[in-house]
Protein backbone atom coordinates (compact mmCIF):
# COMPACT_ATOMS: atom_id res chain seq x y z
CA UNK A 1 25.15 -7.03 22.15
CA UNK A 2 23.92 -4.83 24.90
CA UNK A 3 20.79 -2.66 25.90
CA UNK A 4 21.09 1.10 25.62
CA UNK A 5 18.66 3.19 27.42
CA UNK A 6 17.43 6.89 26.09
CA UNK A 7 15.56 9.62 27.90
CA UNK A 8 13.19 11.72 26.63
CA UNK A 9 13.83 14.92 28.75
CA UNK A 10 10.76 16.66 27.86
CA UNK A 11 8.27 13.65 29.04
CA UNK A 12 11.02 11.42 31.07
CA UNK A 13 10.10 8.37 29.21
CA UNK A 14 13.08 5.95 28.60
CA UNK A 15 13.29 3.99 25.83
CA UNK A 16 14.95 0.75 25.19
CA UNK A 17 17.34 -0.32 22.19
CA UNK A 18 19.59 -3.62 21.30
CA UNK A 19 22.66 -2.47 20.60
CA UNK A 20 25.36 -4.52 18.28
CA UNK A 21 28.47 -2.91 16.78
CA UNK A 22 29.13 -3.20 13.02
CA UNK A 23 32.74 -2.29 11.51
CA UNK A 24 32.32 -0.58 8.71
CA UNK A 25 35.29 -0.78 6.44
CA UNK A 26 34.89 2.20 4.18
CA UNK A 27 35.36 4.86 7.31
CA UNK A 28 37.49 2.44 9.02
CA UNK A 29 35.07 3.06 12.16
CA UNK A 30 32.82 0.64 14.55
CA UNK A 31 28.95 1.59 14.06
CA UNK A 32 26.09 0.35 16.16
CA UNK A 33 22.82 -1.03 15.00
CA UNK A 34 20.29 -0.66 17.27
CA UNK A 35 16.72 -2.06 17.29
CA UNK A 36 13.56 -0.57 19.27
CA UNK A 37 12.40 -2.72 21.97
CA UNK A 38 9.96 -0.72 23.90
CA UNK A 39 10.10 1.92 26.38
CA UNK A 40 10.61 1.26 30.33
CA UNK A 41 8.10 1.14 32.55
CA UNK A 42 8.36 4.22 35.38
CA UNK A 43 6.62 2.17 38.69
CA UNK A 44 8.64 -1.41 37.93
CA UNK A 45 11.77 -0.63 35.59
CA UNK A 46 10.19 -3.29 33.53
CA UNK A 47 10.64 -3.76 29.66
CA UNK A 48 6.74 -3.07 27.94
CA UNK A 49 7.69 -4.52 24.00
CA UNK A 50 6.72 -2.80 21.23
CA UNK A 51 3.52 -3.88 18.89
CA UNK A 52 6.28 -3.66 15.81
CA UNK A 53 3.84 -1.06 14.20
CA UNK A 54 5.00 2.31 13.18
CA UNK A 55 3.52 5.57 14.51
CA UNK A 56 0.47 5.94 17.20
CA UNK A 57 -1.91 3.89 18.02
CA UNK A 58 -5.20 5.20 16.69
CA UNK A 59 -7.97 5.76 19.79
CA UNK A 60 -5.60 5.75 22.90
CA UNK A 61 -5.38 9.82 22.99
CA UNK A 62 -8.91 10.53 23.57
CA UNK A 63 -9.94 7.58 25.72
CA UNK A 64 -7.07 8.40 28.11
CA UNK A 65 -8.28 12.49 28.44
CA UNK A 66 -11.83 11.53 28.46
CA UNK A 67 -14.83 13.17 26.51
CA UNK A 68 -14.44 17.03 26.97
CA UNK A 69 -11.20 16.47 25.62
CA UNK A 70 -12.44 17.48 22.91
CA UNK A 71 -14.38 20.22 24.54
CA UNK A 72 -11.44 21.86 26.04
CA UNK A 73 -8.73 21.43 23.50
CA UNK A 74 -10.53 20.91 19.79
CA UNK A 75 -10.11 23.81 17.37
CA UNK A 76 -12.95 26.57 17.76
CA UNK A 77 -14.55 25.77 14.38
CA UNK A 78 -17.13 28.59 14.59
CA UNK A 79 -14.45 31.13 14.98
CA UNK A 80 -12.57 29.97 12.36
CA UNK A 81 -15.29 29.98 9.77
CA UNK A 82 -15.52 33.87 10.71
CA UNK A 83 -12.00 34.09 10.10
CA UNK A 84 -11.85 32.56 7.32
CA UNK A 85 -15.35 34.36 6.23
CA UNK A 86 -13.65 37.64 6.95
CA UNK A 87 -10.79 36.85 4.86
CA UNK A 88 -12.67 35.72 2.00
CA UNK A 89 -14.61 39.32 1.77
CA UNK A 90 -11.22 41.13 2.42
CA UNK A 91 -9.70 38.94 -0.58
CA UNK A 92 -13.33 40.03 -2.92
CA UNK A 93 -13.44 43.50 -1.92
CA UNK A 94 -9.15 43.30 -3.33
CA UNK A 95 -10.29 41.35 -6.41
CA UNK A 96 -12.46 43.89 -7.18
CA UNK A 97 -10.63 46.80 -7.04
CA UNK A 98 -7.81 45.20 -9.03
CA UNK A 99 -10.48 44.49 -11.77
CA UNK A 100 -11.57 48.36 -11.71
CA UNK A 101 -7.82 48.88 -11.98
CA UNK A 102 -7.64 46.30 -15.46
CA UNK A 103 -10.29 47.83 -17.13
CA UNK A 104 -8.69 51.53 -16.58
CA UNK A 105 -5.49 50.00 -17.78
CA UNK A 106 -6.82 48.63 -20.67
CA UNK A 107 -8.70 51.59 -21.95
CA UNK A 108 -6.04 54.07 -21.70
CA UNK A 109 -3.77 50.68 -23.73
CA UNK A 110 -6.74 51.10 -26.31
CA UNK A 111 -6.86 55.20 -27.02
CA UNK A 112 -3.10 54.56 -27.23
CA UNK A 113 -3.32 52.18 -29.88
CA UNK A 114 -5.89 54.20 -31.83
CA UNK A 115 -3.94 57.22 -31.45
CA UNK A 116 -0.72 55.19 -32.81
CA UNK A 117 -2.52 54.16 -35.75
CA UNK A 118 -3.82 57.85 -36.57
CA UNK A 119 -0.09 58.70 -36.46
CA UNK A 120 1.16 56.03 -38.53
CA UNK A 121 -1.87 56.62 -41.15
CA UNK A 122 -0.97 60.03 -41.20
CA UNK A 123 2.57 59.06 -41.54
CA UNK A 124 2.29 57.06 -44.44
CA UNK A 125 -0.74 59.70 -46.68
């Protein structure tokens, strides 16, 4: 059993796993097992354990930015909304021309039928 360290390059925090090998007898091959301890803390090289809970810990983003973190960073929601209002009329304006289209479509579908059926009357007198 030993402790294997890992380094996140992008944010330089190191993290701290228990290592144990396992043979596994199907590949004929050593494998480790490795459990998550904690990460390392920068200033002492200490260990700081793990809660054993999955994911992030809800709160600790905004309290450590402070309130116009929000301010600075959030998404612009009134510029979205035009966006997204823009969009919508683009999308309407589209809708309706395809409906125009449709109803062209089906009226030229309809004096084809009728002039079908004059044939085939004609046909069969």
């Amino acid at each position: 059993m030993s402790i294997v360290r890992y380094t996140n390059k992008r944010t330089g925090v190191v993290t701290l796993y228990e290592s144990t090998s396992h043979y596994d007898p199907v590949t004929k091959q050593s494998r480790p097992i490795r459990k998550y301890l904690g990460i390392e803390d920068p200033e002492t090289g200490e260990l700081i354990p793990s809660d054993k809970k999955r994911g992030r810990k809800k709160g600790t983003g905004s309290a450590k930015k402070g309130s116009n973190a929000k301010e600075n960073h959030g998404p612009d929601y009134q510029l979205l909304y035009e966006e997204e209002k823009r969009t919508c009329i683009e999308k309407e304006k589209r809708i309706r021309e395809l409906e125009k289209q449709i109803t062209i479509v089906y009226g030229y579908l309809e004096r084809m039928r009728e002039t079908l059926n004059t044939m085939l009357e004609n046909k069969m007198t």
